[in-house]
C-alpha atoms as a PDB file:
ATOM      1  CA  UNK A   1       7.651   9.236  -1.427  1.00  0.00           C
ATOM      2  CA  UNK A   2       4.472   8.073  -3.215  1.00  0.00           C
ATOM      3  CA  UNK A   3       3.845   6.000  -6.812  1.00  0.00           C
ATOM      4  CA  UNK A   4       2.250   9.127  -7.936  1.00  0.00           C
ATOM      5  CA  UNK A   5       0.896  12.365  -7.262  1.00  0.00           C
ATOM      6  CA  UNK A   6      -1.671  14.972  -9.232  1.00  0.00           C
ATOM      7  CA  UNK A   7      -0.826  18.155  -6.126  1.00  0.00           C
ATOM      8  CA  UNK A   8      -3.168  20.221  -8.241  1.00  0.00           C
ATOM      9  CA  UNK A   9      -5.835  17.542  -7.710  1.00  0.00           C
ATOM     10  CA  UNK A  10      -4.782  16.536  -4.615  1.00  0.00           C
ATOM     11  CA  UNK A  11      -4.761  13.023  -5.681  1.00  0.00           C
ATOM     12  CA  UNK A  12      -2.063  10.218  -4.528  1.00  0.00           C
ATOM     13  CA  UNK A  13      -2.096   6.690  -6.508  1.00  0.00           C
ATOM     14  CA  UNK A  14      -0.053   3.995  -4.741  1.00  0.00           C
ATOM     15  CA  UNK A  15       0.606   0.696  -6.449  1.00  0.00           C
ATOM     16  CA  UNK A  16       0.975  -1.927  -4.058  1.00  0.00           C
ATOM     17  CA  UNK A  17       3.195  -5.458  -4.702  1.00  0.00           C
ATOM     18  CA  UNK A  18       2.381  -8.592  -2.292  1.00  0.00           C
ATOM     19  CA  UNK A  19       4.524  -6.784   0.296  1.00  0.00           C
ATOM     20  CA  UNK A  20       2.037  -4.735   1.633  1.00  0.00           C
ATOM     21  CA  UNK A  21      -0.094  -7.389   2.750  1.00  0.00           C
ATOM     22  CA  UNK A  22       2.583  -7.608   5.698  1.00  0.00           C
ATOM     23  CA  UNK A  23       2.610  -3.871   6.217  1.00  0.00           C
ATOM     24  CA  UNK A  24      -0.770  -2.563   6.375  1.00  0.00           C
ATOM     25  CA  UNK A  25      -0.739  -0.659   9.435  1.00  0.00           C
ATOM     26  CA  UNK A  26       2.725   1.347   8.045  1.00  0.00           C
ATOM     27  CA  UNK A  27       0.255   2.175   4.879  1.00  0.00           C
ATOM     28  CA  UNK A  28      -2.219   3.306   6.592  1.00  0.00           C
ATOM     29  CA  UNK A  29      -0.367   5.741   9.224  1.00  0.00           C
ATOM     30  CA  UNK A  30       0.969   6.583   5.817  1.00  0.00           C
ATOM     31  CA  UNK A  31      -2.186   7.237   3.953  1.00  0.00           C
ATOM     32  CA  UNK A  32      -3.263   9.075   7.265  1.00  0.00           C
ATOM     33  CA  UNK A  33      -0.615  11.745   7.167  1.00  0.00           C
ATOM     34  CA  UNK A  34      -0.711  11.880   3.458  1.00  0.00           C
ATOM     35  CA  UNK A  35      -4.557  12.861   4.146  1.00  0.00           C
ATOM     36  CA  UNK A  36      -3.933  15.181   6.661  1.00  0.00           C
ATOM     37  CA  UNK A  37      -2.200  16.911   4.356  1.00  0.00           C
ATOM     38  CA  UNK A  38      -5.562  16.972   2.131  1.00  0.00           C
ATOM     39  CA  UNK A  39      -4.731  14.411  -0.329  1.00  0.00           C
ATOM     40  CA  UNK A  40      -6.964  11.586  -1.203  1.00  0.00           C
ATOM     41  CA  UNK A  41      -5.300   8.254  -1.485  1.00  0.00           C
ATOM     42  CA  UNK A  42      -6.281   5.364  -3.617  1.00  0.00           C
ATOM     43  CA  UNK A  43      -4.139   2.129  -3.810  1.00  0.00           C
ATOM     44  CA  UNK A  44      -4.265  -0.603  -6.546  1.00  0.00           C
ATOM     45  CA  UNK A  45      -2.257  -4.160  -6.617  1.00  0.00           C
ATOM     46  CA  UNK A  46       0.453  -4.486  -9.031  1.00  0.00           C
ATOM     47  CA  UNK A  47      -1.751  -7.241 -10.660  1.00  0.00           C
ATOM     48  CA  UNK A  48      -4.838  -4.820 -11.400  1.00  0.00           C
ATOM     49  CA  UNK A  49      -2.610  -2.628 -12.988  1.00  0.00           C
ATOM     50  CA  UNK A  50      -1.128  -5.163 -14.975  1.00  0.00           C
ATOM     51  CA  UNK A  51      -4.278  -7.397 -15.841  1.00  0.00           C
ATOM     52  CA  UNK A  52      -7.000  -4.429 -16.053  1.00  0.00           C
ATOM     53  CA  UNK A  53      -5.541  -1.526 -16.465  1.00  0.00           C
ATOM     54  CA  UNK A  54      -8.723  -0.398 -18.099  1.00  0.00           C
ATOM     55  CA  UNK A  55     -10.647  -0.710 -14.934  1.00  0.00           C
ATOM     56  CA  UNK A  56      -7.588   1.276 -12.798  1.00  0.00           C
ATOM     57  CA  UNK A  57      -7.836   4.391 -15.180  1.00  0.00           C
ATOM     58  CA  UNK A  58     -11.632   4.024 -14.825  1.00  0.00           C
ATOM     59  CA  UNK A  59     -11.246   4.006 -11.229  1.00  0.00           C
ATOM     60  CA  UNK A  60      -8.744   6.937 -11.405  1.00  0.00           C
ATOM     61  CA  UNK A  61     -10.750   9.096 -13.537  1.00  0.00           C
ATOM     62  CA  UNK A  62     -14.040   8.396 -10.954  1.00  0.00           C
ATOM     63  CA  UNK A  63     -11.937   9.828  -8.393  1.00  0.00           C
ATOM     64  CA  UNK A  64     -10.546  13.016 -10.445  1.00  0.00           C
ATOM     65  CA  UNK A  65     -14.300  13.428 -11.073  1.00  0.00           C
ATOM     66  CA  UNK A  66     -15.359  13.174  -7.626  1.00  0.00           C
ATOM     67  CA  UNK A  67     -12.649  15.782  -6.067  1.00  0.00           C
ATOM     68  CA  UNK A  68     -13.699  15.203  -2.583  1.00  0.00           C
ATOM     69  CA  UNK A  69     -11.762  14.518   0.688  1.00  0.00           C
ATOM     70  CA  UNK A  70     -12.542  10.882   1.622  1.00  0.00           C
ATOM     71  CA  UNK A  71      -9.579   8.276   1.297  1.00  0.00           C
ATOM     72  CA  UNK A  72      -9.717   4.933  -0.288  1.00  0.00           C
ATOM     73  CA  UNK A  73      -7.759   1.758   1.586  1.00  0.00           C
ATOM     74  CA  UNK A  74      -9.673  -0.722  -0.896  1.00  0.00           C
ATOM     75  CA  UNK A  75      -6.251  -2.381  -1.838  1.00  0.00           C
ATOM     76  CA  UNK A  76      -5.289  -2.964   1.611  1.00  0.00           C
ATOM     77  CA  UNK A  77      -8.421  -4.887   2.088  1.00  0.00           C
ATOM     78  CA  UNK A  78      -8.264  -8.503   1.363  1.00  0.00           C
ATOM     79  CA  UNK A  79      -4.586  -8.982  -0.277  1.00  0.00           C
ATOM     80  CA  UNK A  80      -3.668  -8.821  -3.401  1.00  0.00           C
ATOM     81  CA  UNK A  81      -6.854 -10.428  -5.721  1.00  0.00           C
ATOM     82  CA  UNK A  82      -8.976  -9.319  -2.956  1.00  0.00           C
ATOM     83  CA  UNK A  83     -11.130  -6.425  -2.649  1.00  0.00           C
ATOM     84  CA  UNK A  84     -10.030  -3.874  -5.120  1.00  0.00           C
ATOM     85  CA  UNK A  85     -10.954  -0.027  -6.038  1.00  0.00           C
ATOM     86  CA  UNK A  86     -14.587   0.469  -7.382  1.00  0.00           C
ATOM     87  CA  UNK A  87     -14.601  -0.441 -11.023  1.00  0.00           C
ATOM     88  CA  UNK A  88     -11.767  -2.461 -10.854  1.00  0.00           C
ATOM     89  CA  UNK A  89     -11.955  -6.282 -11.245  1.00  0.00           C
ATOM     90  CA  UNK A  90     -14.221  -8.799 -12.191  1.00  0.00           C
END
């Protein structure tokens, strides 16, 4: 089960608590099969969403825009208020 999902765009958004910090390698065989299956995956922290949620629809939108194949960890890297999705942040 994923966050949510846009099959027609072949688009998964996963919104990731502090939780995941622990369990990166279960995300990412996750976010593997889920891109096996052609879906692009892109991940945000629960505190983006929550304290720019301008910037995560930005991000979201770039990625609708782009329709390509490659798959986005950026949330996974760094912990939550660490690296985040292009556009999102300070």
């Amino acid at each position: 089960m994923v966050d949510f999902a846009c099959p027609t765009r072949k688009l998964v958004i996963e919104l990731d608590g502090g939780q995941h910090v622990a369990q990166h390698q279960i995300d990412a065989v996750r976010t593997a099969e889920l891109a096996r299956r052609g879906y692009r995956v892109i991940r945000f922290w629960n505190g983006d969403v929550v304290n720019n949620l301008g910037g995560v629809v930005l991000s979201i939108r770039r990625e609708l825009e782009a329709g390509d194949c490659r798959v986005s960890l950026s949330a996974l890297q760094g912990g939550e208020g660490g690296a985040r999705a292009e556009g999102v942040g300070g």
